[in-house]
C-alpha atoms as a PDB file:
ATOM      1  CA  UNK A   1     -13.775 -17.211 -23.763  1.00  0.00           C
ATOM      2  CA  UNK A   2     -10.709 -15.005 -22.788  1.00  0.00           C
ATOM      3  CA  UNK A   3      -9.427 -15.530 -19.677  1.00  0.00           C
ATOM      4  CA  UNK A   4     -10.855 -13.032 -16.820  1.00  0.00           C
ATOM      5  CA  UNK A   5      -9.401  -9.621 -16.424  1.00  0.00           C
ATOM      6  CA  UNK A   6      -7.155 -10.188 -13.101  1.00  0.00           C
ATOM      7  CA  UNK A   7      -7.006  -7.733 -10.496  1.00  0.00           C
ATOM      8  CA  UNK A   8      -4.383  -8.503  -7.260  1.00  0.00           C
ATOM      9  CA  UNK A   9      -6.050  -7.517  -4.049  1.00  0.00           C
ATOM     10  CA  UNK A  10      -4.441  -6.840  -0.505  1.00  0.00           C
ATOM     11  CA  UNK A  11      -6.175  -8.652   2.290  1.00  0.00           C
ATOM     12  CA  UNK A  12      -7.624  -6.925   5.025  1.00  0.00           C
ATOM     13  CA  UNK A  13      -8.585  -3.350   5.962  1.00  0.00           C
ATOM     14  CA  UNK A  14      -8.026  -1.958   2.312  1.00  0.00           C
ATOM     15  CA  UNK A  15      -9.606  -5.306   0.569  1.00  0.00           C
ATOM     16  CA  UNK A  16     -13.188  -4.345   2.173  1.00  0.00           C
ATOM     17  CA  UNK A  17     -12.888  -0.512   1.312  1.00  0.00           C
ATOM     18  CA  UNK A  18     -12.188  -1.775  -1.974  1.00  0.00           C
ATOM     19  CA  UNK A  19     -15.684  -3.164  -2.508  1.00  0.00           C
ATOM     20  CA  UNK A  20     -18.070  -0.389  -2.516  1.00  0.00           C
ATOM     21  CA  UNK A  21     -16.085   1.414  -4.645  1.00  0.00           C
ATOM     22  CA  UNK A  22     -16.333  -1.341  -7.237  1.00  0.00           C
ATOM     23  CA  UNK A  23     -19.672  -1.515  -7.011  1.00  0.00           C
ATOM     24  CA  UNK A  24     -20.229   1.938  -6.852  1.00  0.00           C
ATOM     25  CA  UNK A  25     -18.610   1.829 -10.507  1.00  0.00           C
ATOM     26  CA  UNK A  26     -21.114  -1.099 -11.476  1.00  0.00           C
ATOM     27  CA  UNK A  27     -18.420  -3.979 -10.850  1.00  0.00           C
ATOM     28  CA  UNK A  28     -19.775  -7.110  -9.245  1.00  0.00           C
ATOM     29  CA  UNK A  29     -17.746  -7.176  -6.307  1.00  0.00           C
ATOM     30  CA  UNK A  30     -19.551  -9.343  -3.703  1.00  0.00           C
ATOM     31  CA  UNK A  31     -16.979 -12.111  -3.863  1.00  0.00           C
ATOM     32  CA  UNK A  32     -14.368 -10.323  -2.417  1.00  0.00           C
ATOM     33  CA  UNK A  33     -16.334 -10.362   0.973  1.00  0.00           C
ATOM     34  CA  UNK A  34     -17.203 -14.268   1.170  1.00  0.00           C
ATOM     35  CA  UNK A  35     -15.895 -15.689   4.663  1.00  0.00           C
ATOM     36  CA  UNK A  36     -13.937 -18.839   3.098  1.00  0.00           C
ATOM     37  CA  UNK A  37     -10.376 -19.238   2.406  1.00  0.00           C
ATOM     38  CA  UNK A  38     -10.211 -19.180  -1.076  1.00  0.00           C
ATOM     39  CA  UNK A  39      -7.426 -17.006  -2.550  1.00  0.00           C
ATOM     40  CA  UNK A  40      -8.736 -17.169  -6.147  1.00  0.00           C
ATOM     41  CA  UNK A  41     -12.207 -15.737  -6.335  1.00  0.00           C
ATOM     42  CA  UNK A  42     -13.920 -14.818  -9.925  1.00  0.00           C
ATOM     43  CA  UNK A  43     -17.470 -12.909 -10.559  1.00  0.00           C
ATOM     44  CA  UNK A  44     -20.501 -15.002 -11.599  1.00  0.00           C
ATOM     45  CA  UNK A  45     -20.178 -14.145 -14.962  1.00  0.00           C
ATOM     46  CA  UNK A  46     -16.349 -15.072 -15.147  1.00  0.00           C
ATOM     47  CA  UNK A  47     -15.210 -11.651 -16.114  1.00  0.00           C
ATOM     48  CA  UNK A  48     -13.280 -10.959 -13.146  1.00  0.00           C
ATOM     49  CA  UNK A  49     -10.965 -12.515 -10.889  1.00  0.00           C
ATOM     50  CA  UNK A  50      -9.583 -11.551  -7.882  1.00  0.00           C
ATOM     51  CA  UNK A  51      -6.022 -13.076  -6.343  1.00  0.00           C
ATOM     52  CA  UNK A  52      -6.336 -11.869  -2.282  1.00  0.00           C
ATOM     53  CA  UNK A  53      -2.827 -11.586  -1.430  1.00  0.00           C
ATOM     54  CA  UNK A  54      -0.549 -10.179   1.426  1.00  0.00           C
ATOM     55  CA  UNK A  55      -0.082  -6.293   0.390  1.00  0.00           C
ATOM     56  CA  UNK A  56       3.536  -6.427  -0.010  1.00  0.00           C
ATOM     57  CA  UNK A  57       3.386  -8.794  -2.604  1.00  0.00           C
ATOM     58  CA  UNK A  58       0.660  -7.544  -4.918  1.00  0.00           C
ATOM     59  CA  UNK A  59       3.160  -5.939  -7.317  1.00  0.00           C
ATOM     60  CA  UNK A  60       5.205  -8.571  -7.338  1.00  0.00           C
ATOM     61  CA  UNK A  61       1.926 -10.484  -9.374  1.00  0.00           C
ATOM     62  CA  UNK A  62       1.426  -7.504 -11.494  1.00  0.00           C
ATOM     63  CA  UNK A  63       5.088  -6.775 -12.404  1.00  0.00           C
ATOM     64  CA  UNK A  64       5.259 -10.606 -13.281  1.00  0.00           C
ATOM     65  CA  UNK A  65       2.114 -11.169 -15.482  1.00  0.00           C
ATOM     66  CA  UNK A  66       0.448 -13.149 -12.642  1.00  0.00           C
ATOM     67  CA  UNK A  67      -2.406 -10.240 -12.885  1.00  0.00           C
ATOM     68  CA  UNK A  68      -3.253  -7.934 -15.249  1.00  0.00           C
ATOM     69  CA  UNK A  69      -4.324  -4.971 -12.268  1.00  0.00           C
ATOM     70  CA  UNK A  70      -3.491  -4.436  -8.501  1.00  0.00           C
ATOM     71  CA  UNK A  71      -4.510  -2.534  -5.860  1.00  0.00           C
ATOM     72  CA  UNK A  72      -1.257  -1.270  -3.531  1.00  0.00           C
ATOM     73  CA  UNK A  73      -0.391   1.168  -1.129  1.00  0.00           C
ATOM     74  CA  UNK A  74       2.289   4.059  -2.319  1.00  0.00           C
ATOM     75  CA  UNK A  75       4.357   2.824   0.586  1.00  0.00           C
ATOM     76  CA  UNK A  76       5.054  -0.172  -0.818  1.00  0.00           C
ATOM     77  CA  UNK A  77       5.924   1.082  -4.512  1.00  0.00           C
ATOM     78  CA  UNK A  78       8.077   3.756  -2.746  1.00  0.00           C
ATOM     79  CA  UNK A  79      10.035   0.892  -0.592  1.00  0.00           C
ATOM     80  CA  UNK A  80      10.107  -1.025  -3.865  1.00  0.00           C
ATOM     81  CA  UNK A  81       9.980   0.513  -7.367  1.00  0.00           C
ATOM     82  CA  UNK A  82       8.576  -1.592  -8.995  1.00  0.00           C
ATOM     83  CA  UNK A  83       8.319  -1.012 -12.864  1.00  0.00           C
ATOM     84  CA  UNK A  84       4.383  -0.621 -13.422  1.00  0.00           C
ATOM     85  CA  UNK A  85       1.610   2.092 -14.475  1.00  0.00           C
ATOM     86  CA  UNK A  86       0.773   3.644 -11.976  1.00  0.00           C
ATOM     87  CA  UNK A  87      -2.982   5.130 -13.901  1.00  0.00           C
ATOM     88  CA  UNK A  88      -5.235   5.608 -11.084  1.00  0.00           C
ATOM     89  CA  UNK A  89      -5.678   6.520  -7.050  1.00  0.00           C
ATOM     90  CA  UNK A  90      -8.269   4.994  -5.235  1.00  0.00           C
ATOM     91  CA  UNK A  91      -8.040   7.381  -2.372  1.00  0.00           C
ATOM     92  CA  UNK A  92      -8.927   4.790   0.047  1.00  0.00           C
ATOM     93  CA  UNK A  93      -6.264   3.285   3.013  1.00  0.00           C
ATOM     94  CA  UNK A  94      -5.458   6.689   3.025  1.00  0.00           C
ATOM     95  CA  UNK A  95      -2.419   7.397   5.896  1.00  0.00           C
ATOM     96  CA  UNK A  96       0.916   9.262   6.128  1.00  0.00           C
ATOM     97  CA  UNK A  97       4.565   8.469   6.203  1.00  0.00           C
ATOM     98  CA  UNK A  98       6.178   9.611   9.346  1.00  0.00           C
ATOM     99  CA  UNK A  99       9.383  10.274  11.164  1.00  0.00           C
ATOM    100  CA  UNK A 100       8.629   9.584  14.995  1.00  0.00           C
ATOM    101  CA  UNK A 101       9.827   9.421  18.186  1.00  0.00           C
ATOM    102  CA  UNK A 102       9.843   9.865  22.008  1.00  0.00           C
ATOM    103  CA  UNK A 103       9.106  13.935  22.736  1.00  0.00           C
ATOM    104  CA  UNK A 104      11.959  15.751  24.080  1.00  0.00           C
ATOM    105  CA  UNK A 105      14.674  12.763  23.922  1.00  0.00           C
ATOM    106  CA  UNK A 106      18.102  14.624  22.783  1.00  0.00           C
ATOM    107  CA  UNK A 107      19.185  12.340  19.718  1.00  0.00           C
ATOM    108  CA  UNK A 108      22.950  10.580  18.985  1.00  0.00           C
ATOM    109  CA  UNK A 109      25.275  11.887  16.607  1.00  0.00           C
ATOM    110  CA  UNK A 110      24.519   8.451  15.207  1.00  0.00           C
ATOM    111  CA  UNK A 111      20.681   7.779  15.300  1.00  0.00           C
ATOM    112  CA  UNK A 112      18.979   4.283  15.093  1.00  0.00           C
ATOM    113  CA  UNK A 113      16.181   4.498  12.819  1.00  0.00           C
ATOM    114  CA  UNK A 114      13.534   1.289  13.159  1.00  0.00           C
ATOM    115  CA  UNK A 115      11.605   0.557  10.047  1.00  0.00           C
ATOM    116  CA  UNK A 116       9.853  -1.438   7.756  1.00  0.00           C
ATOM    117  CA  UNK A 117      10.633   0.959   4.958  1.00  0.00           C
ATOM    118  CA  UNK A 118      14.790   1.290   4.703  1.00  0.00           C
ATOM    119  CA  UNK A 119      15.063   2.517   1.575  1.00  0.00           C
ATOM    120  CA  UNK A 120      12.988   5.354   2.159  1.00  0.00           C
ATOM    121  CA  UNK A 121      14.215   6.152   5.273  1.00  0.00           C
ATOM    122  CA  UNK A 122      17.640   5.832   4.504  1.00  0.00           C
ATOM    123  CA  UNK A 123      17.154   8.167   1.974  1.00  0.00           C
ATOM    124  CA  UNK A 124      15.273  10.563   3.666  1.00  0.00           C
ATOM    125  CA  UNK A 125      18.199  11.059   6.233  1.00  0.00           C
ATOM    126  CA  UNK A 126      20.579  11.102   3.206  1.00  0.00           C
ATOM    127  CA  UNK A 127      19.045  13.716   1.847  1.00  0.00           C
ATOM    128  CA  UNK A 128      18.931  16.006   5.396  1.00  0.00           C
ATOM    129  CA  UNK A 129      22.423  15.224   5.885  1.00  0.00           C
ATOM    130  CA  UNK A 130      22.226  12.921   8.519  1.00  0.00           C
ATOM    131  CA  UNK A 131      23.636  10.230   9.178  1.00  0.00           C
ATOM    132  CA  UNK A 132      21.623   7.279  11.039  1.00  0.00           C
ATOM    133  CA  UNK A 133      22.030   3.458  11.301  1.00  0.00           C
ATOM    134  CA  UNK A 134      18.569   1.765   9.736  1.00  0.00           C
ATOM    135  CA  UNK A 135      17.468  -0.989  11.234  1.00  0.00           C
ATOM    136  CA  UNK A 136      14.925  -3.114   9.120  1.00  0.00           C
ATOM    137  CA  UNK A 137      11.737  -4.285  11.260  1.00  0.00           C
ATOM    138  CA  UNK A 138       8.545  -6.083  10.395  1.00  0.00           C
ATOM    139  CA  UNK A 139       6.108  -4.792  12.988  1.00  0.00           C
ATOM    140  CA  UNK A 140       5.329  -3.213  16.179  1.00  0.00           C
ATOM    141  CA  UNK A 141       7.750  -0.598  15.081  1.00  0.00           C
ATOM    142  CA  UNK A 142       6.586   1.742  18.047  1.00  0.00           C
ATOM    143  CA  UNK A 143       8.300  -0.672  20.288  1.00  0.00           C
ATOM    144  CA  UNK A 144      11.544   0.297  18.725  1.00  0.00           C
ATOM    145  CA  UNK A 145      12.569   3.483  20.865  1.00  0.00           C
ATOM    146  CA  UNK A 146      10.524   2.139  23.921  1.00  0.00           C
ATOM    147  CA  UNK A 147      13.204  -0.248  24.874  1.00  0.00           C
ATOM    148  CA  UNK A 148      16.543   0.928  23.659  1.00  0.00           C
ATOM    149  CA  UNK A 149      16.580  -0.899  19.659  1.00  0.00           C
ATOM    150  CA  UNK A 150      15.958   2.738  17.986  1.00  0.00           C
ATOM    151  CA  UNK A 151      15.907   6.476  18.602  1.00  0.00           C
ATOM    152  CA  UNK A 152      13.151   6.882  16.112  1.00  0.00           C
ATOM    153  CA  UNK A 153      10.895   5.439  13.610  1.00  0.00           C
ATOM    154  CA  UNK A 154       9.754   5.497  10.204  1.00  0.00           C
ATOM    155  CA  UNK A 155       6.243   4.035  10.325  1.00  0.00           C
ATOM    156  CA  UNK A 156       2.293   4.297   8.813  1.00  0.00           C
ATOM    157  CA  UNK A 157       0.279   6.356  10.887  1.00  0.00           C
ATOM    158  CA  UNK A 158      -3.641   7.211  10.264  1.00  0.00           C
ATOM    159  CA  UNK A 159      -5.068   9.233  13.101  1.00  0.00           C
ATOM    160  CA  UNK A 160      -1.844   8.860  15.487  1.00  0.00           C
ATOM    161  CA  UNK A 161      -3.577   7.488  18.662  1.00  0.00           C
ATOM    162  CA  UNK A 162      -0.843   4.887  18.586  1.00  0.00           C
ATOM    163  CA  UNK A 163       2.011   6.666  18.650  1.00  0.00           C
ATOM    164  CA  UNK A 164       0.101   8.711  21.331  1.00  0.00           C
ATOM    165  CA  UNK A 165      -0.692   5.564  23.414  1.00  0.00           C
ATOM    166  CA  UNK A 166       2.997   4.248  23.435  1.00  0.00           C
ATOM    167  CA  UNK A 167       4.824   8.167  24.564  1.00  0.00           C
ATOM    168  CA  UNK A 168       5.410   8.833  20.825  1.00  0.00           C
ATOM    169  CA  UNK A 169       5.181  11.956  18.693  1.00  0.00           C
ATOM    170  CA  UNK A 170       5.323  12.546  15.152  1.00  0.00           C
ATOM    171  CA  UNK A 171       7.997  14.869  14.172  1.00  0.00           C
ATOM    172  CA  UNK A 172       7.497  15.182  10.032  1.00  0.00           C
ATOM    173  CA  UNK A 173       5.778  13.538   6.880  1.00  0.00           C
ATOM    174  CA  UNK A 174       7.526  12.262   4.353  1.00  0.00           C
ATOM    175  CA  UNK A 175       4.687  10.757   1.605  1.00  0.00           C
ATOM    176  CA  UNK A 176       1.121  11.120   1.825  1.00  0.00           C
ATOM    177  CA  UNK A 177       0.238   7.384   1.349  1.00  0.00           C
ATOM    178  CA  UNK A 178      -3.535   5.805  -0.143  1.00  0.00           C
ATOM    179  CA  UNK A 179      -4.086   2.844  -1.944  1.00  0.00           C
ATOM    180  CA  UNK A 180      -3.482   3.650  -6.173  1.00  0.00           C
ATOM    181  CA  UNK A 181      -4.030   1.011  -9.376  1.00  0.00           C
ATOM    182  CA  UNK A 182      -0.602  -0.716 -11.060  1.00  0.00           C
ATOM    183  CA  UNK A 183      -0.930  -2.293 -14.056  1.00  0.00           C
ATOM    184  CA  UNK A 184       1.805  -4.421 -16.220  1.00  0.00           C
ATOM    185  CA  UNK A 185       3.359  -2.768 -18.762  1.00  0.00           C
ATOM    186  CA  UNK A 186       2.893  -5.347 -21.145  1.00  0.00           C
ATOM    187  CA  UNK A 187      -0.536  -6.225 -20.326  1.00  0.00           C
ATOM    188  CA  UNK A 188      -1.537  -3.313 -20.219  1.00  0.00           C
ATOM    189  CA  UNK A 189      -1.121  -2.859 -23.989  1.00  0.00           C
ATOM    190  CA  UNK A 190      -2.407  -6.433 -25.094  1.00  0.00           C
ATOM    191  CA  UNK A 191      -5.957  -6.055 -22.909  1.00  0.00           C
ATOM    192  CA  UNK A 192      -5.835  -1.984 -23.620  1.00  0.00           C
ATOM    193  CA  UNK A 193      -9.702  -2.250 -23.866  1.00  0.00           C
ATOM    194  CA  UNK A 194     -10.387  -4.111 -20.957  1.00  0.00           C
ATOM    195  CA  UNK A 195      -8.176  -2.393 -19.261  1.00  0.00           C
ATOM    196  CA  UNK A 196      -8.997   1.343 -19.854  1.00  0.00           C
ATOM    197  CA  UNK A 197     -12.582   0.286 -19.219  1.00  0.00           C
ATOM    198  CA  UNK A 198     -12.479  -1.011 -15.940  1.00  0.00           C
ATOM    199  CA  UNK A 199     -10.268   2.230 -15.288  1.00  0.00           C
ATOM    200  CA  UNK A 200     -12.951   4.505 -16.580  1.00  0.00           C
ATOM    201  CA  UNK A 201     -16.148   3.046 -14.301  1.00  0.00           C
ATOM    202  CA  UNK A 202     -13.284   3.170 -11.407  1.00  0.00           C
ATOM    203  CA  UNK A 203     -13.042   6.937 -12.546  1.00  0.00           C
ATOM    204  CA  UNK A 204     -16.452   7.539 -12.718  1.00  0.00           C
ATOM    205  CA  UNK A 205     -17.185   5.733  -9.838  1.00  0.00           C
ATOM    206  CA  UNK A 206     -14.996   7.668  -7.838  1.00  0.00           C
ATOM    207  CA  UNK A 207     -15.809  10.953  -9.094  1.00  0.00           C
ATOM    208  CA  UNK A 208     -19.564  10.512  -8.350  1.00  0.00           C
ATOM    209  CA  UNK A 209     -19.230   9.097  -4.595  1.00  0.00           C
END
């Protein structure tokens, strides 16, 4: 028997939207729900297995042939650029890019700019002809221009009741962001049939919900 067609998963909010859709497209799914700490999990019939892994690192798998599929957020292959297909969006952990920051606060010839995402902030502000300081930060990036480290952020936002909570305001979008399929290049062309299969019940799947 081949080995299972391997699909890298991000853990957490997106991981259990993840689920119905596979199901919905007639992919045994269950597994990826099971309260244990395994990181490996494979289908009953051993067709599928699924590597749960921080988000951030899910192309890394893919890129390297650790997994044939992954499921990622555009933020991250934006940040990144990562050399992978790119053949399918799940529409789910759907949020937006933002530029934010506290209403009304007259900014420095020289912003600070708090992020997790410096490379596409950086070049965001490149391209408006301004130039700001980027300051690379893991998380609770509304904190940022609370207490003096930033004059604004580049962050995720979904509804905004966050930035609302902490005194912030969004001031523009720069990506629409969901959760899309990367593939390897490589693998993509050995398992072709697999692969395009499990792409087309995804399709299908989708287009029926």
């Amino acid at each position: 028997m081949s080995r299972p067609l391997t699909i890298a998963v991000p853990k957490g909010r997106v991981q259990k939207q993840l689920v119905p859709l596979l199901e919905h497209a007639g992919l045994v799914a269950a597994r990826l729900l099971d309260d244990d700490r395994a990181l490996v999990r494979r289908t009953e019939d051993g067709s599928l297995a699924f590597l749960l892994l921080k988000p951030d690192d899910v192309p890394t798998y893919v890129e390297y042939g650790a997994a044939d599929l992954g499921v990622v957020g555009r933020d991250v292959l934006l940040e990144r650029r990562y050399d992978l297909y790119q053949p399918l969006d799940l529409g789910i952990g759907r949020c937006r890019m933002v530029v934010a920051g506290v209403p009304g606060r007259p900014l420095p010839a020289l912003p600070r700019v708090a992020t997790k995402y410096p490379r596409v902030a950086a070049e965001h502000f490149a391209r408006s002809g301004i130039q700001a300081e980027v300051i690379f930060v893991q998380g609770s990036v509304e904190l940022a221009p609370l207490v003096g480290l930033a004059d604004l952020i580049v962050d995720l936002v979904e509804t905004g009741s966050t930035l609302r909570e902490n005194g912030l305001a969004e001031f523009e979008t720069l990506h629409e962001v969901s959760s899309v399929v990367v593939a390897n290049r490589a693998l993509f062309k050995l398992r072709h049939r697999e692969i395009t299969q499990l792409l087309a019940d995804l399709g299908r799947g989708l287009a029926s919900r």
